[in-house]
Protein backbone atom coordinates (compact mmCIF):
# COMPACT_ATOMS: atom_id res chain seq x y z
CA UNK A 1 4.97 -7.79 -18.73
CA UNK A 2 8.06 -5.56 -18.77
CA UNK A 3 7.00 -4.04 -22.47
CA UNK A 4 3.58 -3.25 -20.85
CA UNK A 5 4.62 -1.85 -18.21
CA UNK A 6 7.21 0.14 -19.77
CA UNK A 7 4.45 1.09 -22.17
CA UNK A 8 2.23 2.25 -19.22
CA UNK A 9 4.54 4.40 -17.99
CA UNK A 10 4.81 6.28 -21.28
CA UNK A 11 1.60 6.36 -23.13
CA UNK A 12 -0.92 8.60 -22.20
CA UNK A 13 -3.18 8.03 -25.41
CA UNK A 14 -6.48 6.25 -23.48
CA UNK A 15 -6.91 3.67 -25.76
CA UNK A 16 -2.89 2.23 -25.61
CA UNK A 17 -3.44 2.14 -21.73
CA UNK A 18 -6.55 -0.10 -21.81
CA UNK A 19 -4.87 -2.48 -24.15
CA UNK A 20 -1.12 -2.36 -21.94
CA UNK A 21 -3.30 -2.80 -19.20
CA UNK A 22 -5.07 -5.24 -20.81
CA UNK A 23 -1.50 -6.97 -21.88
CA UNK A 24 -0.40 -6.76 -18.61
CA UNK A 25 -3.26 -8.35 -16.62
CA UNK A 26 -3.31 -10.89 -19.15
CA UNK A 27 0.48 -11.74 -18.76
CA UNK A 28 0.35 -11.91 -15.11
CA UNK A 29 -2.34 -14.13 -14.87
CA UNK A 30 -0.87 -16.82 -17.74
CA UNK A 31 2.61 -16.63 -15.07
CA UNK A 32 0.49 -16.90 -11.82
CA UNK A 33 -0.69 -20.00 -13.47
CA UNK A 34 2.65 -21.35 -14.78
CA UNK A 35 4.01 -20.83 -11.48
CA UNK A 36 1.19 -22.16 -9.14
CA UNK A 37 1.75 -24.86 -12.21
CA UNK A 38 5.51 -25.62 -10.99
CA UNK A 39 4.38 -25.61 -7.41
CA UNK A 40 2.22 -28.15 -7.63
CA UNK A 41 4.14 -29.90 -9.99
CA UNK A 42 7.50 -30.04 -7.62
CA UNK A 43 6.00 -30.65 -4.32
CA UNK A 44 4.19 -34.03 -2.85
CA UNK A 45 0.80 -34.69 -2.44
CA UNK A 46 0.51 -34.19 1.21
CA UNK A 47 2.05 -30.45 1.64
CA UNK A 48 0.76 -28.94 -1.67
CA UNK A 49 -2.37 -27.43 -0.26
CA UNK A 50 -0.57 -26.06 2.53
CA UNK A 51 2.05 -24.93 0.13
CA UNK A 52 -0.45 -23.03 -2.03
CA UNK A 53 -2.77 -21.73 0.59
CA UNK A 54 0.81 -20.62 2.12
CA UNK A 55 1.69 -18.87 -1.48
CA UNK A 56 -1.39 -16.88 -1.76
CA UNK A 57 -1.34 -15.79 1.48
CA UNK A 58 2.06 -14.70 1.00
CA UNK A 59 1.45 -12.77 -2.04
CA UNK A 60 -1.76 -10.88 -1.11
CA UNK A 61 0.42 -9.52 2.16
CA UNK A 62 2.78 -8.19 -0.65
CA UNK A 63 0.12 -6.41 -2.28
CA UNK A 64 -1.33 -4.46 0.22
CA UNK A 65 1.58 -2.23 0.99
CA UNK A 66 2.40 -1.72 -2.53
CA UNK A 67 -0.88 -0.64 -3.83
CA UNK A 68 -1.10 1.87 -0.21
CA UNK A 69 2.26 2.82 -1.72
CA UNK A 70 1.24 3.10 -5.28
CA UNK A 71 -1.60 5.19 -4.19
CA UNK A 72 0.71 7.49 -2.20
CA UNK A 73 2.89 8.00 -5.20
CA UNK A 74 0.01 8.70 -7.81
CA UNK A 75 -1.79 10.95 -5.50
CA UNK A 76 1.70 13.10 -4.42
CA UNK A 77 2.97 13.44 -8.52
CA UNK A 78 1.35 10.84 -11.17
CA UNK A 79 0.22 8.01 -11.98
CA UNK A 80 2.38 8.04 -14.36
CA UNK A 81 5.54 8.13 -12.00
CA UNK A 82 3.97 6.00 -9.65
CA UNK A 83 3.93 3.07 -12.02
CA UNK A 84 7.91 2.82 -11.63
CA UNK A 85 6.90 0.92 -8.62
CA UNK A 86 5.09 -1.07 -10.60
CA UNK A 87 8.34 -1.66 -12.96
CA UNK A 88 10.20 -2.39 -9.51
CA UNK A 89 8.07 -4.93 -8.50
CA UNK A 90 7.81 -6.57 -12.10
CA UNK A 91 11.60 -6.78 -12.10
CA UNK A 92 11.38 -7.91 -8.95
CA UNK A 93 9.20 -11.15 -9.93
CA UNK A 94 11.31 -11.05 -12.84
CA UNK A 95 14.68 -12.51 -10.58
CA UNK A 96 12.06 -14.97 -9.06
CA UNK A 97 11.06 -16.37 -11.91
CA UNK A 98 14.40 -16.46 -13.35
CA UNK A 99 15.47 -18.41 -10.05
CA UNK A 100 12.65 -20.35 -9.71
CA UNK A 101 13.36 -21.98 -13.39
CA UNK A 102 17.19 -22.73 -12.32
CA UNK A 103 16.23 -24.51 -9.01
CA UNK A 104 13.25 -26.57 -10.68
CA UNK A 105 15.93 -27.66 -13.87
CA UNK A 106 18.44 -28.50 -10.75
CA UNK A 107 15.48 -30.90 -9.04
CA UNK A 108 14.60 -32.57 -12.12
């Protein structure tokens, strides 16, 4: 995800932006499902809808101030600057993971 989106901030060629999009989207969906994954995985039976429903909730709260910002960005210089907040946030999720992984190998 971090190559793609480095790549998206650089390439301007048409085709190399469909497939980092096309990279990205598919790497983000392959960790949404590892993660949900370790969610359900580490919790018990009686909290894990909750948990999940909680999760996505969670997540789609995150998104709509970033993309109003994203838009902001890409409207006020380029898209092409504007997808530095995309790097942000994919560093971001980065840590998360990272910490997520440590705490789960601590449970086990």
């Amino acid at each position: 995800m971090l190559i793609s989106t480095g790549g998206l901030i650089v390439a301007q060629n048409i085709v190399a932006v469909a497939l980092l999009q096309f990279v990205f989207v598919g790497s983000a969906v392959a960790l949404a499902v590892a993660l949900s994954n370790m969610l359900h995985d580490l919790l018990p039976s009686n909290i894990r809808a909750s948990a999940a429903s909680a999760t996505s909730t969670l997540g789609r709260l995150l998104i709509i101030p970033f993309a109003l910002l994203f838009g902001y960005v890409s409207e006020q210089t380029s898209v092409f600057s504007a997808t530095y907040i995309l790097l942000a946030l994919i560093l971001g999720l980065s840590f998360f993971v990272w910490l997520s992984l440590k705490i789960s190998k601590r449970t086990e």
